[in-house]
C-alpha atoms as a PDB file:
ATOM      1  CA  UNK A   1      14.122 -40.546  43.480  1.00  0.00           C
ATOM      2  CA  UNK A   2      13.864 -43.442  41.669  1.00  0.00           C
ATOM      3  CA  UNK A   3      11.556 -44.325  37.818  1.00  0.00           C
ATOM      4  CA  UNK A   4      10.492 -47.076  36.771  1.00  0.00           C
ATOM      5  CA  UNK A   5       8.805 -46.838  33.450  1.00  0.00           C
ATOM      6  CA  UNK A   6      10.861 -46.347  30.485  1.00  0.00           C
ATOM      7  CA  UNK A   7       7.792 -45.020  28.446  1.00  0.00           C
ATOM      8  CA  UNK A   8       6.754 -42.271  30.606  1.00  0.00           C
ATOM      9  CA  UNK A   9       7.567 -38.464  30.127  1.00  0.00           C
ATOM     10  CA  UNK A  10       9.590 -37.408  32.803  1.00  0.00           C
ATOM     11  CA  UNK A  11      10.014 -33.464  33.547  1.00  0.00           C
ATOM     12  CA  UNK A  12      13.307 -32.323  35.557  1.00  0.00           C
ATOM     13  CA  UNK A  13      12.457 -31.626  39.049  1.00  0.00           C
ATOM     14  CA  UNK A  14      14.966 -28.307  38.577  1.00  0.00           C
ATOM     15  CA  UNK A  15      13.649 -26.569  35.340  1.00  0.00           C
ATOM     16  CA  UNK A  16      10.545 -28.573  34.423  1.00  0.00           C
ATOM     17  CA  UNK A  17      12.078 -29.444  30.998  1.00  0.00           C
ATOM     18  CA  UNK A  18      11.875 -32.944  29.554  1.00  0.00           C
ATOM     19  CA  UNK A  19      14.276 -35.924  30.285  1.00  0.00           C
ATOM     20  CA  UNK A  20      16.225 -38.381  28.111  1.00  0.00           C
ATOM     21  CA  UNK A  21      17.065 -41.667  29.399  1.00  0.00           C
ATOM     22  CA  UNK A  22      20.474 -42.577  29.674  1.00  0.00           C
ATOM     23  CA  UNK A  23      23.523 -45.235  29.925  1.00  0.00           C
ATOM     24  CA  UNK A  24      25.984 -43.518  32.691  1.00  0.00           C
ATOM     25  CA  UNK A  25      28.942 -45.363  33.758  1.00  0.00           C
ATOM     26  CA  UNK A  26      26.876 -46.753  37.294  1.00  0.00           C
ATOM     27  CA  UNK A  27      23.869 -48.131  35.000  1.00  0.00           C
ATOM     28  CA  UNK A  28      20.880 -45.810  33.459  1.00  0.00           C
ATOM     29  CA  UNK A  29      19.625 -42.364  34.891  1.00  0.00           C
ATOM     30  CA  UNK A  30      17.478 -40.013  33.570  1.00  0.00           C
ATOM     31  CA  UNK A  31      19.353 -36.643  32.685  1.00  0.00           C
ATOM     32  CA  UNK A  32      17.498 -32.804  31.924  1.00  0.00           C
ATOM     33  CA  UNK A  33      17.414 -32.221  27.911  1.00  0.00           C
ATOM     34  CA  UNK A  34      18.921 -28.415  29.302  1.00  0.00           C
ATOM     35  CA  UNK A  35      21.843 -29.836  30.225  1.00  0.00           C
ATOM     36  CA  UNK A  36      24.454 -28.057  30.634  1.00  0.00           C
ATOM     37  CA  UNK A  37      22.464 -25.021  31.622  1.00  0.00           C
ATOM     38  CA  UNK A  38      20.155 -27.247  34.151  1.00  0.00           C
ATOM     39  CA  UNK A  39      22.061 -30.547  35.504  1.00  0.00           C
ATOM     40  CA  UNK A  40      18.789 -32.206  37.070  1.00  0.00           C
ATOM     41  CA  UNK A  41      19.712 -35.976  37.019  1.00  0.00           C
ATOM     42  CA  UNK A  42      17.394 -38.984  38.189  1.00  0.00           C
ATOM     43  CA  UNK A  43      18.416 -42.368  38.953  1.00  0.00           C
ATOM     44  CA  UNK A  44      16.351 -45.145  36.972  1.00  0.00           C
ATOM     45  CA  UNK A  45      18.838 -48.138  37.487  1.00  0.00           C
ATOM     46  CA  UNK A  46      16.661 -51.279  36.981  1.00  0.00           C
ATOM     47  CA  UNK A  47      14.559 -49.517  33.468  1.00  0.00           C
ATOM     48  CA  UNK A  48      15.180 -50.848  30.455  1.00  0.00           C
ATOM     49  CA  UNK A  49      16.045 -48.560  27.330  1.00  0.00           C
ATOM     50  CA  UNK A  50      13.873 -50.026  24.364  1.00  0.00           C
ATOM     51  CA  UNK A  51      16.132 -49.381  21.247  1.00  0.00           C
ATOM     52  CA  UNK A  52      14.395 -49.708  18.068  1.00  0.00           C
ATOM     53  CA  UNK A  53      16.422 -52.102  15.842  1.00  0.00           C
ATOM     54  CA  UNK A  54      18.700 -50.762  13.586  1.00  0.00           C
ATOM     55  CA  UNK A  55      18.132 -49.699  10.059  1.00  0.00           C
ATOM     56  CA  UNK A  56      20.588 -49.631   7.272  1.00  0.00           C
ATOM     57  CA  UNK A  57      21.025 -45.944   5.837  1.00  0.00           C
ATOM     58  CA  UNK A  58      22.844 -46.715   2.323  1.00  0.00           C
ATOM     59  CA  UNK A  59      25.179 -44.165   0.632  1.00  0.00           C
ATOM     60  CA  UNK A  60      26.354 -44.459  -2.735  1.00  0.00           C
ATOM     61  CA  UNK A  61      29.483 -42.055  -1.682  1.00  0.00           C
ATOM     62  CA  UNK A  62      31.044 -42.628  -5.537  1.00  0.00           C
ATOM     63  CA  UNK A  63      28.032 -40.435  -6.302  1.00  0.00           C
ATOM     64  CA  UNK A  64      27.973 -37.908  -3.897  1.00  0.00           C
ATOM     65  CA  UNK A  65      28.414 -35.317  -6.590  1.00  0.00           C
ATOM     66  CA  UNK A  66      26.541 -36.311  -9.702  1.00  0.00           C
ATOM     67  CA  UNK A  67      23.571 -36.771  -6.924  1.00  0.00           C
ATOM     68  CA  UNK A  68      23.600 -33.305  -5.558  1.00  0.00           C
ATOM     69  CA  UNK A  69      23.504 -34.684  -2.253  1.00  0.00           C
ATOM     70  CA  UNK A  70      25.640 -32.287  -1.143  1.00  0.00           C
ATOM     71  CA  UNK A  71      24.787 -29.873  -2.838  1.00  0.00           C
ATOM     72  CA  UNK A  72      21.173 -30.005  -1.152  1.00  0.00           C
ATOM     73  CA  UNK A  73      22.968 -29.740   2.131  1.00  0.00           C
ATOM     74  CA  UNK A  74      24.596 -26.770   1.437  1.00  0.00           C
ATOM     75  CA  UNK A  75      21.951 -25.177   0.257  1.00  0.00           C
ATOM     76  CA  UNK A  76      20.164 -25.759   2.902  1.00  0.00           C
ATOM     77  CA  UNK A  77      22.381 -24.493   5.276  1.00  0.00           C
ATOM     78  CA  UNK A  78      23.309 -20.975   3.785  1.00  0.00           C
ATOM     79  CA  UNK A  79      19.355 -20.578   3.567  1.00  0.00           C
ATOM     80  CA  UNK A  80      19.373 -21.250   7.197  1.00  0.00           C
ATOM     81  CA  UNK A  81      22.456 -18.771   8.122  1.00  0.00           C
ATOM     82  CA  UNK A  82      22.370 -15.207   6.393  1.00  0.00           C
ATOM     83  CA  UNK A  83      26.280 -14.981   6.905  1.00  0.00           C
ATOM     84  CA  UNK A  84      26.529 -18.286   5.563  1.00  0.00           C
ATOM     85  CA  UNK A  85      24.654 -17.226   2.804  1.00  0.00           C
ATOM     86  CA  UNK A  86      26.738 -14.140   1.695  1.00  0.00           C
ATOM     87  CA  UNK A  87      29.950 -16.459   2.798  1.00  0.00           C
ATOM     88  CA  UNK A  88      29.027 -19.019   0.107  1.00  0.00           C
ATOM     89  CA  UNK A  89      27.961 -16.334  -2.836  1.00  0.00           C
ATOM     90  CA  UNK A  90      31.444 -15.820  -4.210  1.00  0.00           C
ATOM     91  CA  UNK A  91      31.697 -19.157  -4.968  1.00  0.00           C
ATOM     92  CA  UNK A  92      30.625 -20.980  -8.160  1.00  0.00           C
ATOM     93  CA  UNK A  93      30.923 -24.149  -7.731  1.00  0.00           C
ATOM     94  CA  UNK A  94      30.129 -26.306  -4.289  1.00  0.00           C
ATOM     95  CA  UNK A  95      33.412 -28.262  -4.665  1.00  0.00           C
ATOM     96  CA  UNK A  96      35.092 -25.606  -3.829  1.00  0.00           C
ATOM     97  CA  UNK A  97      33.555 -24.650  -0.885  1.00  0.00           C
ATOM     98  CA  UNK A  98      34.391 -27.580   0.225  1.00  0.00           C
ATOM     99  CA  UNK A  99      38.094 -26.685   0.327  1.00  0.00           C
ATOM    100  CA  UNK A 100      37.408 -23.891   2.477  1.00  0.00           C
ATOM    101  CA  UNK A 101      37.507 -24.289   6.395  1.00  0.00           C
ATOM    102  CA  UNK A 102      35.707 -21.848   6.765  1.00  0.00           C
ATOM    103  CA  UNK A 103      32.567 -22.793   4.552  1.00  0.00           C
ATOM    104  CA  UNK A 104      33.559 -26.404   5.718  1.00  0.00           C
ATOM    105  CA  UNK A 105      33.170 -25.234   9.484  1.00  0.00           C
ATOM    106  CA  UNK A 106      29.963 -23.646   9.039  1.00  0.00           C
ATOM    107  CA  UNK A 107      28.307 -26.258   7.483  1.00  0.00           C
ATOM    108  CA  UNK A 108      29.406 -29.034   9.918  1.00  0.00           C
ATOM    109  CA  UNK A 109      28.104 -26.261  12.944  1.00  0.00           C
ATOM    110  CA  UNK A 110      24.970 -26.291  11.260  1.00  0.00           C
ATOM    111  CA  UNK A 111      24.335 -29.626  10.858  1.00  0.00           C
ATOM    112  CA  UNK A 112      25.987 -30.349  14.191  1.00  0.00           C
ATOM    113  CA  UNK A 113      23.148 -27.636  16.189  1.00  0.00           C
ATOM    114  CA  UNK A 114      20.743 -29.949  14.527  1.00  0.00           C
ATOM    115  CA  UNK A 115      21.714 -33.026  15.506  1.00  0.00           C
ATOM    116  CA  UNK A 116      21.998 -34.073  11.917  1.00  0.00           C
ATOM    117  CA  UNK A 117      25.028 -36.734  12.292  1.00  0.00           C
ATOM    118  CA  UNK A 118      24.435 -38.696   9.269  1.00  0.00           C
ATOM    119  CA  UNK A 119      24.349 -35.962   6.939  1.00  0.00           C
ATOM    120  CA  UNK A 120      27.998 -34.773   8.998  1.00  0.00           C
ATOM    121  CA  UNK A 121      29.245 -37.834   7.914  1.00  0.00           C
ATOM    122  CA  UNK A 122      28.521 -37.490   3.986  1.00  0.00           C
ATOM    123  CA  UNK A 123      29.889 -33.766   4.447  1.00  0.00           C
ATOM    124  CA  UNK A 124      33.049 -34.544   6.539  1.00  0.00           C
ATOM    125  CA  UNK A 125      34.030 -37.589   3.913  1.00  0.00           C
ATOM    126  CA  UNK A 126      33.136 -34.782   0.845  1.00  0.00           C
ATOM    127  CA  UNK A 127      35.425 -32.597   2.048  1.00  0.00           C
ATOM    128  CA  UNK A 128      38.159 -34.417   2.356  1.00  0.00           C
ATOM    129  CA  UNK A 129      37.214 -36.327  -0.838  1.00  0.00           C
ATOM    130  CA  UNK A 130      37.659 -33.352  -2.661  1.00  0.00           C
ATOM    131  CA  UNK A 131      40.712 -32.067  -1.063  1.00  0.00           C
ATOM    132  CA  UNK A 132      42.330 -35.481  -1.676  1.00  0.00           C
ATOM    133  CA  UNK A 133      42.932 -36.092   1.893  1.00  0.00           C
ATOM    134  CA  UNK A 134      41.189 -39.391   2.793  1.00  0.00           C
ATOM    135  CA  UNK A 135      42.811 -41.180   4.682  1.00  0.00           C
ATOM    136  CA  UNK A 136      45.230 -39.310   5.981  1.00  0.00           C
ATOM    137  CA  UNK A 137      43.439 -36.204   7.423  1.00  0.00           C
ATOM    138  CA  UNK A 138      40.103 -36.053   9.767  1.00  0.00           C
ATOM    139  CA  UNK A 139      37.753 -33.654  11.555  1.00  0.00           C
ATOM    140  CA  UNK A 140      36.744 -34.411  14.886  1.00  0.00           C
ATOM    141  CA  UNK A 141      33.774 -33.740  13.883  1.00  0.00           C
ATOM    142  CA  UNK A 142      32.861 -37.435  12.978  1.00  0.00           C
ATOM    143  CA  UNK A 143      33.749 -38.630  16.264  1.00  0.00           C
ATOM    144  CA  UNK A 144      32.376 -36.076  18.481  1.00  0.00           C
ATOM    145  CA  UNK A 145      30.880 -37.775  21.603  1.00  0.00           C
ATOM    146  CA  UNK A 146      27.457 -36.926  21.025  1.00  0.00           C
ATOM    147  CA  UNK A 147      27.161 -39.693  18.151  1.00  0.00           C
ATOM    148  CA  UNK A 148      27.508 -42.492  20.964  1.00  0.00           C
ATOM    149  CA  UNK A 149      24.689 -44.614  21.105  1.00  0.00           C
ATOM    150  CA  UNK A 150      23.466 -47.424  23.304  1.00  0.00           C
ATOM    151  CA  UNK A 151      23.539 -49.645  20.605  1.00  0.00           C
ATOM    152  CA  UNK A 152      25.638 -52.705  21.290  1.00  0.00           C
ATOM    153  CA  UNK A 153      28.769 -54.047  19.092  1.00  0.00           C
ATOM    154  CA  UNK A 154      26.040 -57.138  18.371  1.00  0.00           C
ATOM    155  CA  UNK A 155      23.443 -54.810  17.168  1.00  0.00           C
ATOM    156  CA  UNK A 156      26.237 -53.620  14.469  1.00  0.00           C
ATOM    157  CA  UNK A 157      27.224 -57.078  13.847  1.00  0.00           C
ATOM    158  CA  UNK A 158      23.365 -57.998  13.192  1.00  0.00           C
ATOM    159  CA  UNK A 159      22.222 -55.235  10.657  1.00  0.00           C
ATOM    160  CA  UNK A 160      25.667 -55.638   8.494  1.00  0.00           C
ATOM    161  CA  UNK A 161      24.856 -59.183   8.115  1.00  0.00           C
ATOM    162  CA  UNK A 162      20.996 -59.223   7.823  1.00  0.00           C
ATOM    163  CA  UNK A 163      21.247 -56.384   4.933  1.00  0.00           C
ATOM    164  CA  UNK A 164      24.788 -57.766   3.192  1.00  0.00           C
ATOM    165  CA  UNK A 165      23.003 -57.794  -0.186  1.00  0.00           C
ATOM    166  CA  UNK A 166      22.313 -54.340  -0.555  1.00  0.00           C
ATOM    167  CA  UNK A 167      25.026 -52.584   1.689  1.00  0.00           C
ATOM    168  CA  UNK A 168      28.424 -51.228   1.119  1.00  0.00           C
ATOM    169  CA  UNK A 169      29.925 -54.853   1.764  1.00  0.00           C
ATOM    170  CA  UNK A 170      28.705 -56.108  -1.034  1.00  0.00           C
ATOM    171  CA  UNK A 171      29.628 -53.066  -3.350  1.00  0.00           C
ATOM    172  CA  UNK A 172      33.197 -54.349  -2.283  1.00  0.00           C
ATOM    173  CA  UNK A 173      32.506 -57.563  -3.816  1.00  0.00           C
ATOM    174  CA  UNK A 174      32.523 -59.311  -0.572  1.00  0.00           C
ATOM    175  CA  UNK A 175      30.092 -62.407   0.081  1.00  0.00           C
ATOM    176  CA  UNK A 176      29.259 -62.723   3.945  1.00  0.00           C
ATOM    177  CA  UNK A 177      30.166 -66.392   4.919  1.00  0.00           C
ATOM    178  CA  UNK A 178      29.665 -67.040   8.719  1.00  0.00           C
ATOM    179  CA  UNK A 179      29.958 -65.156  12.017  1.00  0.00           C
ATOM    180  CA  UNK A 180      31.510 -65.797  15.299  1.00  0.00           C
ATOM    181  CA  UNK A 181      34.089 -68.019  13.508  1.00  0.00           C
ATOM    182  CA  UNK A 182      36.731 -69.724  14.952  1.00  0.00           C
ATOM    183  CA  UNK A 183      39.948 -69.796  13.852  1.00  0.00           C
ATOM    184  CA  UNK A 184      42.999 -72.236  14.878  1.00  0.00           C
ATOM    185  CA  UNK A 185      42.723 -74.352  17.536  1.00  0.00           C
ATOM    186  CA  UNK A 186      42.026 -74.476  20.988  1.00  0.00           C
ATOM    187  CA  UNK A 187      45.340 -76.352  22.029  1.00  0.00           C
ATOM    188  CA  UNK A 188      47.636 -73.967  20.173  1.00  0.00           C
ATOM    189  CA  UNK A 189      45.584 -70.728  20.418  1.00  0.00           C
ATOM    190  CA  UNK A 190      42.904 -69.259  18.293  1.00  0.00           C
ATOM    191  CA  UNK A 191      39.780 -67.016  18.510  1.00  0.00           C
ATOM    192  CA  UNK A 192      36.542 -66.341  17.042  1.00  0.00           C
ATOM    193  CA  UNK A 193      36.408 -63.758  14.574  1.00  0.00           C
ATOM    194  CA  UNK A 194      32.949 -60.981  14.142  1.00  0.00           C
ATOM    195  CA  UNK A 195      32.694 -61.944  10.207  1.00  0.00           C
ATOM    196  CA  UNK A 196      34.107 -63.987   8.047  1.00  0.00           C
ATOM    197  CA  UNK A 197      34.024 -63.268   4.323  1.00  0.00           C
ATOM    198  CA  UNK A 198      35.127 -63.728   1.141  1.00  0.00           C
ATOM    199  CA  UNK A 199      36.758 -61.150  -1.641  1.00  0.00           C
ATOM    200  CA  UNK A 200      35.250 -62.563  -4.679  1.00  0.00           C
ATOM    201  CA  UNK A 201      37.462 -60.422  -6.428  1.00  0.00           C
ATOM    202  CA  UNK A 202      40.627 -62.541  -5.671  1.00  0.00           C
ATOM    203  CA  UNK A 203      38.827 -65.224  -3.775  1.00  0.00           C
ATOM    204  CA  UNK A 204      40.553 -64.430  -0.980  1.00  0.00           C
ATOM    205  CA  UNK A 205      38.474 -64.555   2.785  1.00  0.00           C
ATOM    206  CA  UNK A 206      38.672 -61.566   4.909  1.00  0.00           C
ATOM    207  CA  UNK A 207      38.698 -61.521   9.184  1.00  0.00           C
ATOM    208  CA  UNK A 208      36.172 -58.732  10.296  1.00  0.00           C
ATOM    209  CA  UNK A 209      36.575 -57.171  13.551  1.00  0.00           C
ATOM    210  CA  UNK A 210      33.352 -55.344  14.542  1.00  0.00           C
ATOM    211  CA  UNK A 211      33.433 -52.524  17.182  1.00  0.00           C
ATOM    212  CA  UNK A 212      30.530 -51.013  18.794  1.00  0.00           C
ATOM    213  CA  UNK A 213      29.195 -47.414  19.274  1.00  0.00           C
ATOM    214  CA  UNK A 214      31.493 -47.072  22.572  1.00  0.00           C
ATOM    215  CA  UNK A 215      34.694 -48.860  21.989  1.00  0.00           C
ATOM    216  CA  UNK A 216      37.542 -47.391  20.099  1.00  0.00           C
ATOM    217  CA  UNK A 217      38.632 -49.205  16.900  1.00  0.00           C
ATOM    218  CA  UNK A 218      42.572 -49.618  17.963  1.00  0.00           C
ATOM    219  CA  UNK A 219      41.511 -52.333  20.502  1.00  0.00           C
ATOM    220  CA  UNK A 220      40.629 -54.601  17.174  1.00  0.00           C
ATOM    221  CA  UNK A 221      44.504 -54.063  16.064  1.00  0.00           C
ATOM    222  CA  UNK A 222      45.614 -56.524  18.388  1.00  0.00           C
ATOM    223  CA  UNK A 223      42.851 -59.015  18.000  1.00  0.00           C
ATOM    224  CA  UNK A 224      43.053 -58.907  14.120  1.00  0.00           C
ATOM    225  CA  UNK A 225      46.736 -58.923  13.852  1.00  0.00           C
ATOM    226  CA  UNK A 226      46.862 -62.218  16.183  1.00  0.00           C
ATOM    227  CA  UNK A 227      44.258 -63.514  14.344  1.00  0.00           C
ATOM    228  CA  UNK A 228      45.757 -63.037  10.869  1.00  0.00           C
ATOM    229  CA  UNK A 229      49.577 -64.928  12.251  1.00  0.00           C
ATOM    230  CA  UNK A 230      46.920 -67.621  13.624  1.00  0.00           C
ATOM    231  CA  UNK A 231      44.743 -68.097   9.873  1.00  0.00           C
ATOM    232  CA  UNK A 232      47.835 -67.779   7.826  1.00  0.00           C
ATOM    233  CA  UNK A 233      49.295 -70.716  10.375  1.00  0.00           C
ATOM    234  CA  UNK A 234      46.801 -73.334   9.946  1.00  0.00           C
ATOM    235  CA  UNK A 235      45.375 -71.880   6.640  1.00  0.00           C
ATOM    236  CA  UNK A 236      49.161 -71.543   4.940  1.00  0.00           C
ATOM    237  CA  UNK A 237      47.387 -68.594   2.647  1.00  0.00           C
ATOM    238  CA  UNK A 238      46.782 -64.972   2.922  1.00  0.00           C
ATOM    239  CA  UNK A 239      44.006 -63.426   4.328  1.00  0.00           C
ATOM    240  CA  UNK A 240      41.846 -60.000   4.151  1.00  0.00           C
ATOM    241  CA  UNK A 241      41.026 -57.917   7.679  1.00  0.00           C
ATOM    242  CA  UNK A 242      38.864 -54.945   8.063  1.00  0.00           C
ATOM    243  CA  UNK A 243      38.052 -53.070  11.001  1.00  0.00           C
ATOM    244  CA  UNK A 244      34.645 -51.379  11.582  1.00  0.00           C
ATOM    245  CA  UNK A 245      34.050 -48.883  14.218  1.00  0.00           C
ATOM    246  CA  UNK A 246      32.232 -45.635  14.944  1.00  0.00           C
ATOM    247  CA  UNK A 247      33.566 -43.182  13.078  1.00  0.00           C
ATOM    248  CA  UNK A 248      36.377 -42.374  11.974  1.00  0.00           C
ATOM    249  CA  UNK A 249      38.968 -45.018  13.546  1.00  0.00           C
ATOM    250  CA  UNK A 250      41.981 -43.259  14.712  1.00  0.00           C
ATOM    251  CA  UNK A 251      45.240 -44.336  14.878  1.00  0.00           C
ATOM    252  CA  UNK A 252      48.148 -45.606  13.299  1.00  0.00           C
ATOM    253  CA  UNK A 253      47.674 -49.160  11.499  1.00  0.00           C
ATOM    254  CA  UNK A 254      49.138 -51.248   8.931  1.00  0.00           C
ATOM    255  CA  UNK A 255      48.074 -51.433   5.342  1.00  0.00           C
ATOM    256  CA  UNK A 256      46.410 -54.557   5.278  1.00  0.00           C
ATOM    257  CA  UNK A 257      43.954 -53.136   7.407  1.00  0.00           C
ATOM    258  CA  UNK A 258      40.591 -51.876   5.772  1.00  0.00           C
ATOM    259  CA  UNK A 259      38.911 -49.846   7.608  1.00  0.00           C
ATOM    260  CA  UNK A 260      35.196 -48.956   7.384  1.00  0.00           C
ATOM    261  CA  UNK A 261      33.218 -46.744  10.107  1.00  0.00           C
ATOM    262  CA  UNK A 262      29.669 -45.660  10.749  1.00  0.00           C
ATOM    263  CA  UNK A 263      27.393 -43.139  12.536  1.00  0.00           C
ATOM    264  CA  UNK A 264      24.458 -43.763  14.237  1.00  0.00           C
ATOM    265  CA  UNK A 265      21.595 -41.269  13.818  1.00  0.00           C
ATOM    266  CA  UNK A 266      18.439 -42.502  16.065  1.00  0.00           C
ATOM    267  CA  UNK A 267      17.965 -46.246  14.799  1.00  0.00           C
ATOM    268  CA  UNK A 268      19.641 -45.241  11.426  1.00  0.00           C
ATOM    269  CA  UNK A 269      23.416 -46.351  10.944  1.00  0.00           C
ATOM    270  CA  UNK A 270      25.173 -45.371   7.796  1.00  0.00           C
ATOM    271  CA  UNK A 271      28.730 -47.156   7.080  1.00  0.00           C
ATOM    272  CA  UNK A 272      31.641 -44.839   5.992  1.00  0.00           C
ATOM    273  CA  UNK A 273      34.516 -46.500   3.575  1.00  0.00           C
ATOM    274  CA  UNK A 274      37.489 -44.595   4.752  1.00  0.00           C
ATOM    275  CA  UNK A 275      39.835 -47.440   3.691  1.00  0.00           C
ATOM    276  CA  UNK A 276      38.790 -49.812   1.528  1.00  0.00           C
END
């Protein structure tokens, strides 16, 4: 059975629920909203998914506190969840129920049941805020699979640049100054880098290495650490690198890497400083 409209509601053929189109390995299909209980799949290779651009969610995360963001989450979750509730009473203060696992876990189950994945983001980098952790320790919360999107890495690329004056970038005192820049030379190697910018802080430019919603953030080690021996070689100065991938970007890297992830919500992105 094949579709061809992208705009039409489409009930599974098993269960009569609705359907979600999909990005599958082989090309889109239409898969049952009851999955797993109801696997009712449709094949609509050939339709095109119309994403809504992308619009910049910005966090001031130094705040997260004095804001009562979190706070408001919370308490909207225990009101939600009765044993929550009682769970949360002997505590006084919301900081420390964020050292708790246990509080910790049933927030992010909450929020996770309804589909809230920004607001898991500003809870999973609270918690280990206050435990003094970032950095070191992470949830897999932030990276669970369901936060893929069919976003592409150029979509990333396009609303970090086209919003630099009012994101997180530019809270880091960095001043965007070209993309898909190329570095060293064709005859002795070289590559184009995502971003190029510029620490204003110590005038110093940093390489960004963008990742989209479905590759993993350890395949820009490679490319940025070839790309810093190749600046450094023709430039004869230092140079900044950041990485910026979904999530949290696991893995083992060397200092001089920044990294800085984000979590797609619908057409809402949010970027995450984990290492800044």
């Amino acid at each position: 059975m094949n579709v061809n409209k992208s705009d039409e509601i489409v009930l599974c053929y098993k269960c009569k629920d609705p359907m979600v189109l999909k990005r599958g390995k082989y090309g889109m299909f239409w898969g049952c909203t009851n999955y797993p209980k109801c696997n009712g799949i449709i094949d609509a290779r050939g339709v095109r998914n119309k994403l809504k651009q992308l619009e910049m969610v910005n966090i001031d995360y130094n705040k997260l506190y004095e804001n009562g963001e979190i706070a408001r989450i919370i308490c909207e979750c225990s009101v939600n969840d009765e044993r929550f509730k009682r769970l949360i009473q002997k505590y006084r203060d919301y900081m420390e129920c964020l050292e708790d696992n246990n509080v910790c876990y049933k927030i992010l189950e909450y929020l996770h049941k309804k589909g809230r994945y920004i607001d898991i983001s500003i809870v999973t980098y609270a918690i280990y805020l206050s435990r003094g952790e970032l950095g070191t320790n992470f949830s897999f919360w932030i990276n669970n699979s369901n936060y893929k999107s069919d976003y592409y890495e150029r979509s990333i690329q396009n609303v970090i640049i086209n919003n630099w004056s009012n994101s997180l970038f530019n809270e880091l005192n960095l001043t965007y100054l070209d993309k898909e820049f190329f570095i060293g030379s064709y005859s002795e190697g070289g590559g184009k880098v995502d971003i190029l910018a510029l620490d204003t802080s110590d005038n110093t430019e940093m390489l960004i290495e963008v990742k989209g919603p479905k590759s993993r953030a350890k395949n820009a080690w490679g490319q940025l650490s070839s790309y810093i021996k190749i600046y450094q070689k023709f430039n004869n100065k230092n140079v900044k690198s950041m990485i910026i991938a979904r999530g949290y970007p696991w893995g083992i890297y060397e200092d001089i890497f920044a990294l800085v992830g984000y979590v797609i919500e619908d057409n809402k992105i949010v970027f995450i400083p984990w290492k800044i």
